[in-house]
C-alpha atoms as a PDB file:
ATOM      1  CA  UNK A   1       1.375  27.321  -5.779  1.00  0.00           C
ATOM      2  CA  UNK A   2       1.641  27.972  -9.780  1.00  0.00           C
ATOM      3  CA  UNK A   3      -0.322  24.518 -10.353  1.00  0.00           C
ATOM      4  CA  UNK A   4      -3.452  24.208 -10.642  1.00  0.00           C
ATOM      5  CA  UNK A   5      -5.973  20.910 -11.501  1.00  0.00           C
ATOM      6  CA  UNK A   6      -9.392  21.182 -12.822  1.00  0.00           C
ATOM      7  CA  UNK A   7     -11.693  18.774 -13.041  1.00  0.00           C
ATOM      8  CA  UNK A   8     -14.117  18.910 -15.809  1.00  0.00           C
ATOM      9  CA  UNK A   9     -17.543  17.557 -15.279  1.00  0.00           C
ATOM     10  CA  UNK A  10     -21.497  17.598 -16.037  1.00  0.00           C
ATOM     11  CA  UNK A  11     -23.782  18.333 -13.432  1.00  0.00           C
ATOM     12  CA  UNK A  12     -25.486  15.049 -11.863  1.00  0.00           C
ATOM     13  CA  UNK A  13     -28.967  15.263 -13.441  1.00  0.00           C
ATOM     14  CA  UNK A  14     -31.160  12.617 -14.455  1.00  0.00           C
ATOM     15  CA  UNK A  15     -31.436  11.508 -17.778  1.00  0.00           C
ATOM     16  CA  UNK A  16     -28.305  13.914 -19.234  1.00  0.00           C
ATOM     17  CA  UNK A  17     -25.557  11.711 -18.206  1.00  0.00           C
ATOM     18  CA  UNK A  18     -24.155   8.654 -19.102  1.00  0.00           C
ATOM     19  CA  UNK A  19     -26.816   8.440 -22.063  1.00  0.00           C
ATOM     20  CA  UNK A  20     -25.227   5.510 -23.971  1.00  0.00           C
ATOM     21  CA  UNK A  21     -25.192   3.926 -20.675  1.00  0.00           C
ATOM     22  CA  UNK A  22     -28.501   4.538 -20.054  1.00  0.00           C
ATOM     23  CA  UNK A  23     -30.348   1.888 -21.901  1.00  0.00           C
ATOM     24  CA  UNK A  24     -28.908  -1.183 -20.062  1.00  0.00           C
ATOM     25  CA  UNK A  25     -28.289   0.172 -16.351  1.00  0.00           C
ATOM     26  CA  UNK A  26     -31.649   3.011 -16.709  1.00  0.00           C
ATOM     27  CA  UNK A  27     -31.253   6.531 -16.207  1.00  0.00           C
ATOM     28  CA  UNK A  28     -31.226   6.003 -12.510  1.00  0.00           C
ATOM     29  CA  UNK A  29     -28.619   3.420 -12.359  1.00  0.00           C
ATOM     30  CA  UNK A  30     -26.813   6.233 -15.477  1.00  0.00           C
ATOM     31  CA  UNK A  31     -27.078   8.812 -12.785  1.00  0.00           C
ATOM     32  CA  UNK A  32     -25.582   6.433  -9.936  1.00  0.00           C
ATOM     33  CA  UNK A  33     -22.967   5.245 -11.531  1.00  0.00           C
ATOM     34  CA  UNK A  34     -21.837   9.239 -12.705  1.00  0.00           C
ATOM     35  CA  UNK A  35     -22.374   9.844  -9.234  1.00  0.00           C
ATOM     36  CA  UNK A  36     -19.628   7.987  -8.277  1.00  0.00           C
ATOM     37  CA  UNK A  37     -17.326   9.568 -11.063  1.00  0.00           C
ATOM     38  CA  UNK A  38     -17.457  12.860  -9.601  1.00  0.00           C
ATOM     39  CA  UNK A  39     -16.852  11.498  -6.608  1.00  0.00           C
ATOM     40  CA  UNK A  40     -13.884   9.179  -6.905  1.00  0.00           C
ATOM     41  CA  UNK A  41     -12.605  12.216  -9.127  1.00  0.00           C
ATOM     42  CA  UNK A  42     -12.698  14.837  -6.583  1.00  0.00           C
ATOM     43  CA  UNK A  43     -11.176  12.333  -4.015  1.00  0.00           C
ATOM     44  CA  UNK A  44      -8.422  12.640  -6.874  1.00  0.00           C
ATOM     45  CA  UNK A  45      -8.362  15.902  -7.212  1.00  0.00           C
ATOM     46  CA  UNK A  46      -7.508  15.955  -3.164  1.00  0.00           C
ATOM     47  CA  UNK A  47      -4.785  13.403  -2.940  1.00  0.00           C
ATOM     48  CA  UNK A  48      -2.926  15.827  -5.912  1.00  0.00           C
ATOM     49  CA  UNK A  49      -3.411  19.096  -3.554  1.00  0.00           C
ATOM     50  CA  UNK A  50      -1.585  17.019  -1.145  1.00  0.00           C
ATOM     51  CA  UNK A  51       1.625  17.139  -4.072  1.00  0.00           C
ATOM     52  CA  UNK A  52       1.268  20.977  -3.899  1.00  0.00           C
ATOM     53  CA  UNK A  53      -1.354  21.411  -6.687  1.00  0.00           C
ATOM     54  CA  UNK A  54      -4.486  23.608  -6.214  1.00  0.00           C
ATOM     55  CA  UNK A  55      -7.634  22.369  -7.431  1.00  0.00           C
ATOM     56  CA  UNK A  56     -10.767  23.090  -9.228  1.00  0.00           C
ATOM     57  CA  UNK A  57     -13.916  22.154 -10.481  1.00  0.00           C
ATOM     58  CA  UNK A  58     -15.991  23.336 -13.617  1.00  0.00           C
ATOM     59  CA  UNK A  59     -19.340  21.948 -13.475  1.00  0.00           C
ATOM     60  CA  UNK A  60     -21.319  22.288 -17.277  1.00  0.00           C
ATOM     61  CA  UNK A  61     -23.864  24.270 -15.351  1.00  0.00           C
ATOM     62  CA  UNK A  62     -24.662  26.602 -11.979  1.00  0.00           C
ATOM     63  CA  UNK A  63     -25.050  23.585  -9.277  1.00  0.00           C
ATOM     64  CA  UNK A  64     -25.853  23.599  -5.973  1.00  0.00           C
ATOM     65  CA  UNK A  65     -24.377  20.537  -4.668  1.00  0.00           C
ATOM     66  CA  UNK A  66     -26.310  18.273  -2.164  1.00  0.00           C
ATOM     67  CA  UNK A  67     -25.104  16.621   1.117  1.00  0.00           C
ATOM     68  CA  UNK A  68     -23.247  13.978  -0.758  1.00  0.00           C
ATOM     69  CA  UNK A  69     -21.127  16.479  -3.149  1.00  0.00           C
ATOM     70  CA  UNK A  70     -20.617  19.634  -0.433  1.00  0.00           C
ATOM     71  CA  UNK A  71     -18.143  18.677   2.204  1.00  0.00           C
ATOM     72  CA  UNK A  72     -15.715  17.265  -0.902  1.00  0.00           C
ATOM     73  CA  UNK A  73     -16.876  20.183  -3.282  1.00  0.00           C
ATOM     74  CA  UNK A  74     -16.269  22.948  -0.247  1.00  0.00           C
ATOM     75  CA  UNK A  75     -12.437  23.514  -0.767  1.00  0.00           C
ATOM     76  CA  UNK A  76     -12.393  23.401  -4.312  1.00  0.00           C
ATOM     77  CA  UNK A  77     -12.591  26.620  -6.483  1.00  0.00           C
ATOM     78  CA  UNK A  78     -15.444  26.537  -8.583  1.00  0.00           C
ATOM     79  CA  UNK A  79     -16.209  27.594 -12.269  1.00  0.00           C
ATOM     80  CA  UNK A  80     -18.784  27.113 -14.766  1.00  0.00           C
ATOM     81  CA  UNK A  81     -17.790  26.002 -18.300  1.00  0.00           C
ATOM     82  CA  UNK A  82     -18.282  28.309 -20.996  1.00  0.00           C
ATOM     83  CA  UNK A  83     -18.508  28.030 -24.964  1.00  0.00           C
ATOM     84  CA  UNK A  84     -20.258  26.480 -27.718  1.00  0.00           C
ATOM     85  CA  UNK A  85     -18.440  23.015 -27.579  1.00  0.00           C
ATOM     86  CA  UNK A  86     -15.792  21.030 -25.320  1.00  0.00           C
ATOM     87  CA  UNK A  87     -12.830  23.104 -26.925  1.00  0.00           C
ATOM     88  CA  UNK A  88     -13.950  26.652 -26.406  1.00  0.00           C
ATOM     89  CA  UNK A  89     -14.852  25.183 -22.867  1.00  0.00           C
ATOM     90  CA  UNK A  90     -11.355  24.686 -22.243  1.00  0.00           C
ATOM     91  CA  UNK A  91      -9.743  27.634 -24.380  1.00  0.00           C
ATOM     92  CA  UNK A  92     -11.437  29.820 -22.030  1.00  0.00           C
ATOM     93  CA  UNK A  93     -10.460  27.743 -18.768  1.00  0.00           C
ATOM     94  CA  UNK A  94      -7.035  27.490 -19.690  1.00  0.00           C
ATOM     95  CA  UNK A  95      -7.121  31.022 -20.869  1.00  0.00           C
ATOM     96  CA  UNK A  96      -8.725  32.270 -17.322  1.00  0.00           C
ATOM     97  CA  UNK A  97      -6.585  30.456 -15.414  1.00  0.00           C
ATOM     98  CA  UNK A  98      -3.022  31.250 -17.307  1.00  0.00           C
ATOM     99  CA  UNK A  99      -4.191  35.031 -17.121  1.00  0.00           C
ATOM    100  CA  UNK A 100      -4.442  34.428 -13.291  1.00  0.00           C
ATOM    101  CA  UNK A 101      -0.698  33.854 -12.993  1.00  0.00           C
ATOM    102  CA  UNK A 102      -0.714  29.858 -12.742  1.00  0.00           C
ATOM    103  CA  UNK A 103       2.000  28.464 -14.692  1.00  0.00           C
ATOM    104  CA  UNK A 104       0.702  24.828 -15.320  1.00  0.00           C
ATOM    105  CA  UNK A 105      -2.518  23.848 -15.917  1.00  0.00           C
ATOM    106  CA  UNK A 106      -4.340  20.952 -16.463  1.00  0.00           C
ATOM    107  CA  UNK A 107      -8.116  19.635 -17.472  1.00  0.00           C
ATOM    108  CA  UNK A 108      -8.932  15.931 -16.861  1.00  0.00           C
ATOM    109  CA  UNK A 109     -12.736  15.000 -17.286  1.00  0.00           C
ATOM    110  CA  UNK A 110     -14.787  12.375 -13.981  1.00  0.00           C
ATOM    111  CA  UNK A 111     -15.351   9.584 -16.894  1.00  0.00           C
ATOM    112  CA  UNK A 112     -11.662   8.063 -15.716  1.00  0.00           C
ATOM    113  CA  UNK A 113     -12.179   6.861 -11.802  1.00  0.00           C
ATOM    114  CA  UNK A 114      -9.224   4.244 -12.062  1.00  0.00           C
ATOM    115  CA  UNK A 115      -6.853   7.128 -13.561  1.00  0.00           C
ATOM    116  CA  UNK A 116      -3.475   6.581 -11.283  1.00  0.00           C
ATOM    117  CA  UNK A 117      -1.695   9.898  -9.594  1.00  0.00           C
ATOM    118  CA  UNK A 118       0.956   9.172 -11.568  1.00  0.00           C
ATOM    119  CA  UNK A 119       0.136  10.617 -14.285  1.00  0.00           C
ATOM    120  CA  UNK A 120      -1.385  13.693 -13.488  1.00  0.00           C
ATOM    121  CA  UNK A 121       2.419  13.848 -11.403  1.00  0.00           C
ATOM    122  CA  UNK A 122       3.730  13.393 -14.508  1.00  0.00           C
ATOM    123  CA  UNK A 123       1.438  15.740 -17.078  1.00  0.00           C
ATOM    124  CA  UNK A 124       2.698  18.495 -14.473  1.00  0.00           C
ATOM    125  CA  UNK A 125       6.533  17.604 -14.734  1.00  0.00           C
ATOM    126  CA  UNK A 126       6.367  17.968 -18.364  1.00  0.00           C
ATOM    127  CA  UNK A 127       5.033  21.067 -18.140  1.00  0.00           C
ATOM    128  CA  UNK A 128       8.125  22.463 -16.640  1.00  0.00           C
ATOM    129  CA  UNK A 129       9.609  22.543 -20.031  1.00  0.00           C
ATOM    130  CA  UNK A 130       7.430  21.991 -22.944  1.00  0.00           C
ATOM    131  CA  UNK A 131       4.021  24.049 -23.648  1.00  0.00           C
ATOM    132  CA  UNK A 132       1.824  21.025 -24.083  1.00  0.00           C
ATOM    133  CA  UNK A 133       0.702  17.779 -22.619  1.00  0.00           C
ATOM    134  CA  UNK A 134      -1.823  15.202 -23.569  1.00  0.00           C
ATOM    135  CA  UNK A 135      -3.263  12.320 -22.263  1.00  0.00           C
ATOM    136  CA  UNK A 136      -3.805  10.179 -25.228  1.00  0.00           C
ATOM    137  CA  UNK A 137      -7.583   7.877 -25.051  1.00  0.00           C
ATOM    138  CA  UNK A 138      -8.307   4.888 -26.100  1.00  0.00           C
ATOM    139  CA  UNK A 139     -11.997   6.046 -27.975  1.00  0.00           C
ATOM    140  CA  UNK A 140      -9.048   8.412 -30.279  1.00  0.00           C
ATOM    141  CA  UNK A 141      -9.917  11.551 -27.935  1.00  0.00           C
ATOM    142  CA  UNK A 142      -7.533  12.785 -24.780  1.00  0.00           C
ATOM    143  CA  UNK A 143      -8.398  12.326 -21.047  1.00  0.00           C
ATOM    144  CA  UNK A 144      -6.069  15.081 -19.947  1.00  0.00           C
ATOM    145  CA  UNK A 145      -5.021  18.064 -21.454  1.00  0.00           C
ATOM    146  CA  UNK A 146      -2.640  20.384 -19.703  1.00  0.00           C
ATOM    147  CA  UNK A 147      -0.701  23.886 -20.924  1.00  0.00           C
ATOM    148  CA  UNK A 148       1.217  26.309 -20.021  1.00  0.00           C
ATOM    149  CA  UNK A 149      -0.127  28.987 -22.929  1.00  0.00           C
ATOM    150  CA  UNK A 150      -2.424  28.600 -25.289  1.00  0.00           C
ATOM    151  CA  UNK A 151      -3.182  29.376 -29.342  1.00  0.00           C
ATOM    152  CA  UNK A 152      -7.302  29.391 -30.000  1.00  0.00           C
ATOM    153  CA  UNK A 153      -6.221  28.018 -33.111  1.00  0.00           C
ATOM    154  CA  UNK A 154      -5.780  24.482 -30.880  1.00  0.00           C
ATOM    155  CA  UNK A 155      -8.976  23.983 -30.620  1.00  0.00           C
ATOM    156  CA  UNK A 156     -10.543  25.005 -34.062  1.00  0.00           C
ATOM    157  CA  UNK A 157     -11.804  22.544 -36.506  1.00  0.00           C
ATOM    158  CA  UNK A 158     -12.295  19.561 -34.458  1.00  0.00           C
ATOM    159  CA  UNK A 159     -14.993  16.823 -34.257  1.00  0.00           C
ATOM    160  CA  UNK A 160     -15.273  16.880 -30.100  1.00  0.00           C
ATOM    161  CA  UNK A 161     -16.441  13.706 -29.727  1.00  0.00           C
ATOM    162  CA  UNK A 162     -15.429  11.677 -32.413  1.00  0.00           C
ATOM    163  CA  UNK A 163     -12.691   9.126 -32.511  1.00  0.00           C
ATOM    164  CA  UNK A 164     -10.447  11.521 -34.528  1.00  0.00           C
ATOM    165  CA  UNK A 165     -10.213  13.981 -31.772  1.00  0.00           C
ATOM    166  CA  UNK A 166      -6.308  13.174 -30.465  1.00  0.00           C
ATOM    167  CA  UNK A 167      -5.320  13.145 -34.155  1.00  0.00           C
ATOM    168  CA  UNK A 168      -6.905  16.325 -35.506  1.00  0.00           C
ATOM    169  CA  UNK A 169      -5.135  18.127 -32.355  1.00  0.00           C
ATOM    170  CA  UNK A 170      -1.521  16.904 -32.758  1.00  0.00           C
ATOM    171  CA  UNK A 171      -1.866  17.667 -36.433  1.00  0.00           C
ATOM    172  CA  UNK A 172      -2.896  21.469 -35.451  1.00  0.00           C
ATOM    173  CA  UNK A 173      -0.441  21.615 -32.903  1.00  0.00           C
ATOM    174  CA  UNK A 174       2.208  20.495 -35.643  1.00  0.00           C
ATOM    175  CA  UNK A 175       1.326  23.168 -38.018  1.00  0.00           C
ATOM    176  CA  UNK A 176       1.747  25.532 -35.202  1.00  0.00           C
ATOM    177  CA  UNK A 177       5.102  24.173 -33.728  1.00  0.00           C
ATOM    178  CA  UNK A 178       4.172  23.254 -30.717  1.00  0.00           C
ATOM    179  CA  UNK A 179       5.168  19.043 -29.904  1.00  0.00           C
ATOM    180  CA  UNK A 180       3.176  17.704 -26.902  1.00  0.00           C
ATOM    181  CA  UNK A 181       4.540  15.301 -24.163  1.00  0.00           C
ATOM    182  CA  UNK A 182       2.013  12.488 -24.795  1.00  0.00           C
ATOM    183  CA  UNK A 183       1.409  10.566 -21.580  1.00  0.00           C
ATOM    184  CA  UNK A 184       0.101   7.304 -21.047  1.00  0.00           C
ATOM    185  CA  UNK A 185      -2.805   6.154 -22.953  1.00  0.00           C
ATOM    186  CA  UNK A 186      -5.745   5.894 -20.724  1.00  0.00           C
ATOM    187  CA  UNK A 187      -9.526   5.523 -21.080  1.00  0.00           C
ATOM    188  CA  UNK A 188     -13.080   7.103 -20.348  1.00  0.00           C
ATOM    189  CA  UNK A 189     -15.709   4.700 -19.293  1.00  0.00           C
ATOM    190  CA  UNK A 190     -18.714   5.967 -22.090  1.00  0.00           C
ATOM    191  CA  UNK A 191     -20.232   1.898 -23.105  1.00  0.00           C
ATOM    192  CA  UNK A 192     -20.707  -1.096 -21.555  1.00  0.00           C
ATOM    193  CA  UNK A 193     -17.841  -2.245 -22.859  1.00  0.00           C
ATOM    194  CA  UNK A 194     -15.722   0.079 -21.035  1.00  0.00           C
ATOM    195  CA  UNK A 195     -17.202  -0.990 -17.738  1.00  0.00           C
ATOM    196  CA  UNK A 196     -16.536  -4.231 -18.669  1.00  0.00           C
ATOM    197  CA  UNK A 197     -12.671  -3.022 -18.785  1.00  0.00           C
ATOM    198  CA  UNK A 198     -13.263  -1.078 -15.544  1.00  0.00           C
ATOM    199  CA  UNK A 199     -14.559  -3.747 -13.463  1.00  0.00           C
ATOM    200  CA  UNK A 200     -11.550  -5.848 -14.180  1.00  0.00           C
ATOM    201  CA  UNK A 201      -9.013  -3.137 -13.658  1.00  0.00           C
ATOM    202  CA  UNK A 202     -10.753  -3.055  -9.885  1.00  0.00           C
ATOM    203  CA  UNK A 203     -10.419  -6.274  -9.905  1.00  0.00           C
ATOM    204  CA  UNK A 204      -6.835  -6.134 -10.550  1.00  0.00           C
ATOM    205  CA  UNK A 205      -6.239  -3.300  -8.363  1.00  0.00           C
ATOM    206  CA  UNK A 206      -7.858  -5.087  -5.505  1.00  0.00           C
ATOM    207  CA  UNK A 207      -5.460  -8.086  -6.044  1.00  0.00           C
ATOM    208  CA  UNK A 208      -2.472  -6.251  -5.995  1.00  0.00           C
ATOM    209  CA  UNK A 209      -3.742  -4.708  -2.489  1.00  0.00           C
ATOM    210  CA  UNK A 210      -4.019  -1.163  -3.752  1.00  0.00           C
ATOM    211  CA  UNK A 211      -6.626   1.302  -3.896  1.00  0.00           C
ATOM    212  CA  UNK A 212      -9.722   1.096  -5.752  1.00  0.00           C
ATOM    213  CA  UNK A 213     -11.952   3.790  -6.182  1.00  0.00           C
ATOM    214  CA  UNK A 214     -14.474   3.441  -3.990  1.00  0.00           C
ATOM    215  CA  UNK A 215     -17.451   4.869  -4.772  1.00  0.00           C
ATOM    216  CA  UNK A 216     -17.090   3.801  -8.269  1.00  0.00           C
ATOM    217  CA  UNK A 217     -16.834  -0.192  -6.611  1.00  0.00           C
ATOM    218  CA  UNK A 218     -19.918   0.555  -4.648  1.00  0.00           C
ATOM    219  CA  UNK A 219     -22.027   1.604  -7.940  1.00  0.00           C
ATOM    220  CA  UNK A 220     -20.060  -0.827 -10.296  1.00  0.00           C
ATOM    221  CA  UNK A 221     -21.183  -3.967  -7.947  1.00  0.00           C
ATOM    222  CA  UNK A 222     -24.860  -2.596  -8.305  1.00  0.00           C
ATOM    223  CA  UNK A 223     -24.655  -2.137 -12.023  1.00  0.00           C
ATOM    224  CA  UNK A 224     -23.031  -5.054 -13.177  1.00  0.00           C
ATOM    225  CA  UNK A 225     -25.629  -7.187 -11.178  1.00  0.00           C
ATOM    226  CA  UNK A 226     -28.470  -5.408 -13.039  1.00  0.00           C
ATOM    227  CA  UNK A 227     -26.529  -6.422 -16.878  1.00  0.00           C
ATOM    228  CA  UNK A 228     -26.514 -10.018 -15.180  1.00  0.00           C
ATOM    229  CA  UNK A 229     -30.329 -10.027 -14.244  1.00  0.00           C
ATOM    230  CA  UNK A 230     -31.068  -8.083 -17.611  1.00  0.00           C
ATOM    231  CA  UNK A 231     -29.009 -10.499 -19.981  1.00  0.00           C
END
């Protein structure tokens, strides 16, 4: 296989994830709810190994995962990030794993459980003839970026974070000649207004009769109820 997937994440510790969430579900419910991220995302990456992609998880730090995260963590290769800030990270990911002979490869981040199959299908299909592919979001970063090479300059002199993110890139990547495939726009779930917009795309999903991420339902049901009793 010359396709690889790699799942970007942050280890599950309390207190360091889901910090804007953090003040109206707790750190515990914070930590539950990322939880179920990583775990609806690696049941992700597993249904795209089944379309003839390998897959692969870098973890922000060394983690040993518990009961929960082993048997879905145990065919997975397994990196840690490296670099000052989120675009070194994945210059030297995409770097690593270009030099290792795959032809195609993409980054997607656990903040997107309800992100469809289709797309990542589709970020790998337009790698078969252009260089770059982005998954636009709506908070103005990307949810996905694949490649099949890579210029450091791509990810020099950007804001991570801020809402200019997606527009600071395809302006570098313009000034180097390089046009991205830009897929569907998509969404992480960072506020309370995201999960707001996630509960209802559940919803949605469960109405139409198709899969819903299921670990994220399980933790969503318990949050929500706690923004009820806390309102």
């Amino acid at each position: 296989m010359d396709s690889i997937l790699i799942l970007f994440a942050r280890v599950p510790e309390l207190g360091r994830v889901k910090t804007r969430l953090a003040p109206e579900l707790g750190e515990q419910g914070a930590l539950a709810l990322h939880r179920a991220f990583l775990m609806d995302s690696l049941e992700l990456l597993h249904r795209a190994s089944a379309k003839g992609v390998q897959r692969a998880v870098w973890l922000s730090e060394p983690w040993t995962p518990d009961e929960v995260f082993e048997p879905p963590l145990r065919d997975c290769a397994r990196g840690v990030q490296q670099g000052e800030d989120l675009g070194q990270r994945m210059q030297n990911c995409l770097t690593e794993h270009l030099a290792l002979g795959f032809r195609r490869v993409v980054i997607i981040g656990a903040d997107s459980p309800t992100l469809p199959l289709e797309i990542l299908t589709s970020a790998f299909a337009a790698l078969r003839d252009r260089d770059i592919v982005l998954g636009p979001s709506l908070d103005g970063g990307y949810y996905l970026m694949g490649a099949r090479t890579v210029a450091p300059e791509m990810f020099r002199g950007i804001t991570w974070g801020g809402p200019t993110v997606l527009r600071d890139t395809l302006r570098i990547l313009k000034i180097l000649g390089m046009a991205p495939v830009l897929l569907p726009q998509w969404y992480d779930v960072d506020t309370v207004e995201d999960l707001r917009r996630l509960a209802g795309d559940i919803m949605r999903l469960q109405e139409a009769g198709e899969p819903a991420p299921r670990a994220t339902l399980k933790a969503l049901a318990a949050s929500l109820a706690g923004l009820v009793r806390g309102a």
